[in-house]
C-alpha atoms as a PDB file:
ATOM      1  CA  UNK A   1      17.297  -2.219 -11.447  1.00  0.00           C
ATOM      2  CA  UNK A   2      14.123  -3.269  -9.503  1.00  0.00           C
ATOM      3  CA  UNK A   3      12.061  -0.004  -8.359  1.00  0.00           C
ATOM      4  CA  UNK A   4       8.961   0.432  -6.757  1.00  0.00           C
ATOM      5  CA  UNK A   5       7.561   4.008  -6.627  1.00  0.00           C
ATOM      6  CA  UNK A   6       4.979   5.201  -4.607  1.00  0.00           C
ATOM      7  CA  UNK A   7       3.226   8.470  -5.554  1.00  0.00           C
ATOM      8  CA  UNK A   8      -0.352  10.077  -4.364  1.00  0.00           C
ATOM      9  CA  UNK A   9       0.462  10.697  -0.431  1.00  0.00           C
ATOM     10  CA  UNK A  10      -0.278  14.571   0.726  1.00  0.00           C
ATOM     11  CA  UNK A  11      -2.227  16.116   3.571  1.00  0.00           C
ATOM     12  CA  UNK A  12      -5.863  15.532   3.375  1.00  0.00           C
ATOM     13  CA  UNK A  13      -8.647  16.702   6.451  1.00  0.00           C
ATOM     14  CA  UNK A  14     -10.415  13.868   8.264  1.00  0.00           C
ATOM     15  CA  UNK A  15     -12.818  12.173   6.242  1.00  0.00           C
ATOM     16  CA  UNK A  16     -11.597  12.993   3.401  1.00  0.00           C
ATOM     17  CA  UNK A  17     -10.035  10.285   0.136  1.00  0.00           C
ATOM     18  CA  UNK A  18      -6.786  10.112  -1.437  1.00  0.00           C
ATOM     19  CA  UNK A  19      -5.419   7.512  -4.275  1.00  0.00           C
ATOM     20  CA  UNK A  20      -1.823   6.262  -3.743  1.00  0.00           C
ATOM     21  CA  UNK A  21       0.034   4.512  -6.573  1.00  0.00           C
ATOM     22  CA  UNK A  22       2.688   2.157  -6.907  1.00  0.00           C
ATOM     23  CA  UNK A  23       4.833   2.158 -10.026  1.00  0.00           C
ATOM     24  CA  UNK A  24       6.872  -0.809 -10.799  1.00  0.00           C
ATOM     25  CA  UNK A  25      10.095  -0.943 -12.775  1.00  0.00           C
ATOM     26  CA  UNK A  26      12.899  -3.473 -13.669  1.00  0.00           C
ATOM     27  CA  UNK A  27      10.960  -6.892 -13.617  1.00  0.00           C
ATOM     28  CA  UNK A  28       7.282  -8.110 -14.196  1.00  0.00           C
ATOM     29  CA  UNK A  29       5.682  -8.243 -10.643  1.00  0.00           C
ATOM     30  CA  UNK A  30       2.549  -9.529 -12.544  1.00  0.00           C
ATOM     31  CA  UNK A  31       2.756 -13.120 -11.246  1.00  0.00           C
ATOM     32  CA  UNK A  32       3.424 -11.641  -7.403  1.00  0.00           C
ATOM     33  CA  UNK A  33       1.473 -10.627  -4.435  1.00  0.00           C
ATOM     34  CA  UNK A  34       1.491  -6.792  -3.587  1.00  0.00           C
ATOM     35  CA  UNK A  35       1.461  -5.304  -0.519  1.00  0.00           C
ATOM     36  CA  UNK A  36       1.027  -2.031   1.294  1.00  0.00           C
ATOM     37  CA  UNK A  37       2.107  -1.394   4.656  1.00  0.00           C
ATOM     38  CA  UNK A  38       2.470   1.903   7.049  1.00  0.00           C
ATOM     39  CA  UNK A  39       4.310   3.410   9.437  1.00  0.00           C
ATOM     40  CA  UNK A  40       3.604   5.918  11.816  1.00  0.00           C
ATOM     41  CA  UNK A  41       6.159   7.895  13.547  1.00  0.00           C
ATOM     42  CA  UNK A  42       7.304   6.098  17.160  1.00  0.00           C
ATOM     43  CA  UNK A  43       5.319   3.050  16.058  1.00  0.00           C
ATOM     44  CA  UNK A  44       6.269  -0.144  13.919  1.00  0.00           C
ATOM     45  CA  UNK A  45       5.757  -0.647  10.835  1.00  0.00           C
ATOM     46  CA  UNK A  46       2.229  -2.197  10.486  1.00  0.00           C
ATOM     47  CA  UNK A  47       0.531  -4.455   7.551  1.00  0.00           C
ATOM     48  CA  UNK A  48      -2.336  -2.322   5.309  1.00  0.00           C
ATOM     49  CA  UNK A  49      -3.759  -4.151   2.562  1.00  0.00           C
ATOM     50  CA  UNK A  50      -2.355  -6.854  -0.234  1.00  0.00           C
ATOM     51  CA  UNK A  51      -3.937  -8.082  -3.215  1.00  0.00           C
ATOM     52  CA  UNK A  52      -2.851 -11.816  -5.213  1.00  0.00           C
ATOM     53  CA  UNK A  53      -1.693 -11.403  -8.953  1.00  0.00           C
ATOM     54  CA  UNK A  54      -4.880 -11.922 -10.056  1.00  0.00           C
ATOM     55  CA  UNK A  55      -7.037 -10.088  -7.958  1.00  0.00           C
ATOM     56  CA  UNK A  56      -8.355 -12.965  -6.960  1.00  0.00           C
ATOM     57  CA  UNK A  57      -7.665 -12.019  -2.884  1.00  0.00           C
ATOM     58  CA  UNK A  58      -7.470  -9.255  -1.083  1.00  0.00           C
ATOM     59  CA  UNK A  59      -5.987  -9.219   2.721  1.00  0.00           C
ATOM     60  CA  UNK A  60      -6.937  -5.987   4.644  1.00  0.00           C
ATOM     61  CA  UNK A  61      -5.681  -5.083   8.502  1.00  0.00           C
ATOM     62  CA  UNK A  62      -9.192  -4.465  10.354  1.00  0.00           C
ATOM     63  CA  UNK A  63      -8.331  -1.083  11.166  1.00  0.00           C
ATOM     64  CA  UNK A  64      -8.985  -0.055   7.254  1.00  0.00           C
ATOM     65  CA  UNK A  65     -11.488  -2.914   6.291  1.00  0.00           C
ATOM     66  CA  UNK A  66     -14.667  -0.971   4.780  1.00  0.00           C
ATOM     67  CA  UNK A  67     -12.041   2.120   3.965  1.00  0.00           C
ATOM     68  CA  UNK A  68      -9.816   1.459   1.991  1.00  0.00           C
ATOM     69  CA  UNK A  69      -9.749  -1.178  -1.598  1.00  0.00           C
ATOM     70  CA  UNK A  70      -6.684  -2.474  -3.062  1.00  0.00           C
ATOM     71  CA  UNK A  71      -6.523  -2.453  -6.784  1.00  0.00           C
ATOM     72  CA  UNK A  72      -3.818  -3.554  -9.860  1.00  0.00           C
ATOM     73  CA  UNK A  73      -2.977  -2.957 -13.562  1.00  0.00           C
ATOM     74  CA  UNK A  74      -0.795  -5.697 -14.327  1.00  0.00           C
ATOM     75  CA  UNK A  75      -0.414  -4.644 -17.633  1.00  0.00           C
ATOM     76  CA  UNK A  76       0.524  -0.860 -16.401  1.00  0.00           C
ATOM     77  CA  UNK A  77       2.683  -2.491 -13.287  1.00  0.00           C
ATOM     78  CA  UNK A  78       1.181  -0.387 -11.125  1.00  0.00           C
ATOM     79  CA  UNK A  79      -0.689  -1.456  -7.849  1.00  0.00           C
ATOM     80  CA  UNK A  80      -3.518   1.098  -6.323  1.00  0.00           C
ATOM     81  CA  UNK A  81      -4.645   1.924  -2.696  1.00  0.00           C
ATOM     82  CA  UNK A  82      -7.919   3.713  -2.393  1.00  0.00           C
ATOM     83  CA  UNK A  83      -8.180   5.111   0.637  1.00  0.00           C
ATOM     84  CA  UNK A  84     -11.791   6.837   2.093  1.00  0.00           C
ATOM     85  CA  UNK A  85     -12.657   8.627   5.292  1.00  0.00           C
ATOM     86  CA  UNK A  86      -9.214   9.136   6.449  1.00  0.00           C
ATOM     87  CA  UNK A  87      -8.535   9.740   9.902  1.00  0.00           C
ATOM     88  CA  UNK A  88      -5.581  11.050  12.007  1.00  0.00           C
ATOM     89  CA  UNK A  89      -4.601   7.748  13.129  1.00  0.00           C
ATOM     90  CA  UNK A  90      -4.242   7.010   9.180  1.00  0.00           C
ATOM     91  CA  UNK A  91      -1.164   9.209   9.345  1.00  0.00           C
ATOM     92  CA  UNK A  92       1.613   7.295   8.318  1.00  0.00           C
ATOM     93  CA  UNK A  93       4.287   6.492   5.480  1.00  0.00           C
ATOM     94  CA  UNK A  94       2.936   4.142   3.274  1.00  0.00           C
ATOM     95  CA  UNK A  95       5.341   1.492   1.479  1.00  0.00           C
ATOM     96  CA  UNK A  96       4.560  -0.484  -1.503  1.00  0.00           C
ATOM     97  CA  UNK A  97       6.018  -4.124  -1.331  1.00  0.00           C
ATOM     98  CA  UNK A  98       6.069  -6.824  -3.847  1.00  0.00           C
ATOM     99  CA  UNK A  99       7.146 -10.630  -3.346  1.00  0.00           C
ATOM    100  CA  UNK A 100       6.044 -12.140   0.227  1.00  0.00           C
ATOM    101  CA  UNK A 101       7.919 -14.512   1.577  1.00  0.00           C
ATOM    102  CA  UNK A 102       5.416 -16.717   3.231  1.00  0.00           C
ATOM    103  CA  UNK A 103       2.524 -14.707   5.247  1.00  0.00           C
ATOM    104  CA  UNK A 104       1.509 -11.799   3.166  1.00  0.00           C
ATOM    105  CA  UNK A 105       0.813  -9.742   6.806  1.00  0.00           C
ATOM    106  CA  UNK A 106       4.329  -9.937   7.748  1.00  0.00           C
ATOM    107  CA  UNK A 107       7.254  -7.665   6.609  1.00  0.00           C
ATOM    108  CA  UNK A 108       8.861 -10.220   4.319  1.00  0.00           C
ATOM    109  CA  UNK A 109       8.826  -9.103   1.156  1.00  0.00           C
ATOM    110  CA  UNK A 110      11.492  -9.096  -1.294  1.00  0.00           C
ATOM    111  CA  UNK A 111      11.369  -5.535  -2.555  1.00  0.00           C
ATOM    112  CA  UNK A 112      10.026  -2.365  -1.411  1.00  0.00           C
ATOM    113  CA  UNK A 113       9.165   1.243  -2.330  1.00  0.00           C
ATOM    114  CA  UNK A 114      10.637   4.604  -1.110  1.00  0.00           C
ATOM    115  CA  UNK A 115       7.375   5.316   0.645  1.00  0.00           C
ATOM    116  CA  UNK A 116       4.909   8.539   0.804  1.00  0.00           C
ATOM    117  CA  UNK A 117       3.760  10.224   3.304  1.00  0.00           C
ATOM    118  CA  UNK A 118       0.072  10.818   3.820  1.00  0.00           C
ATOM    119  CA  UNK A 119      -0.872  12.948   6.917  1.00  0.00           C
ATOM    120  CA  UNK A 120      -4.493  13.218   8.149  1.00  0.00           C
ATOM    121  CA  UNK A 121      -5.748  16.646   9.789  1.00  0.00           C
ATOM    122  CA  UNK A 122      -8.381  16.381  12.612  1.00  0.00           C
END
């Protein structure tokens, strides 16, 4: 069975850091594109970060470009988002995807994670 597990979320105060993780389980995602996305509550969900199989490209939305860094293990299946000076509008669940299907900003990828939530005190 395919899992991805997302771990690290919590509440943190504005400007502060936190690390989420994103386990994977059941296949090798090592030759796929990652992604994380968000979503906060009322809105859609929105596109965060993604990073190739090799690290060889990163995609960031512009709302976190010079915040947060998108990171990966291969060989520990596990894909990383650093995120720095948080803000409330950061406040969100935050999925871990693997697989796109075409545009790595869209929602179209083949398996996702559970989520975590991360919440951002002003």
């Amino acid at each position: 069975q395919v899992q991805l597990v997302e771990s690290g979320g919590g509440l943190v105060q504005a400007g502060g850091s936190l690390r989420l993780s994103c386990a994977a389980s059941g296949r090798t995602f090592s030759s796929d594109t990652m992604g994380w996305f968000r979503q906060a509550p009322g809105k859609e969900r929105e596109f965060v970060a993604a990073i190739t199989w090799n690290s060889g490209r990163y995609y960031y939305a512009d709302s976190v470009k010079g915040r947060f860094t998108v990171s990966r293990i291969n060989a520990a299946s596990t894909v990383f988002l650093q995120m720095n000076k948080l803000r409330p509008e950061d406040t969100a669940i935050y999925y871990c995807a693997a697989r796109p299907r075409g545009s790595v900003y869209l929602g179209a990828y083949d398996y996702w994670g559970q989520g975590t939530q991360v919440t951002v005190s002003s």
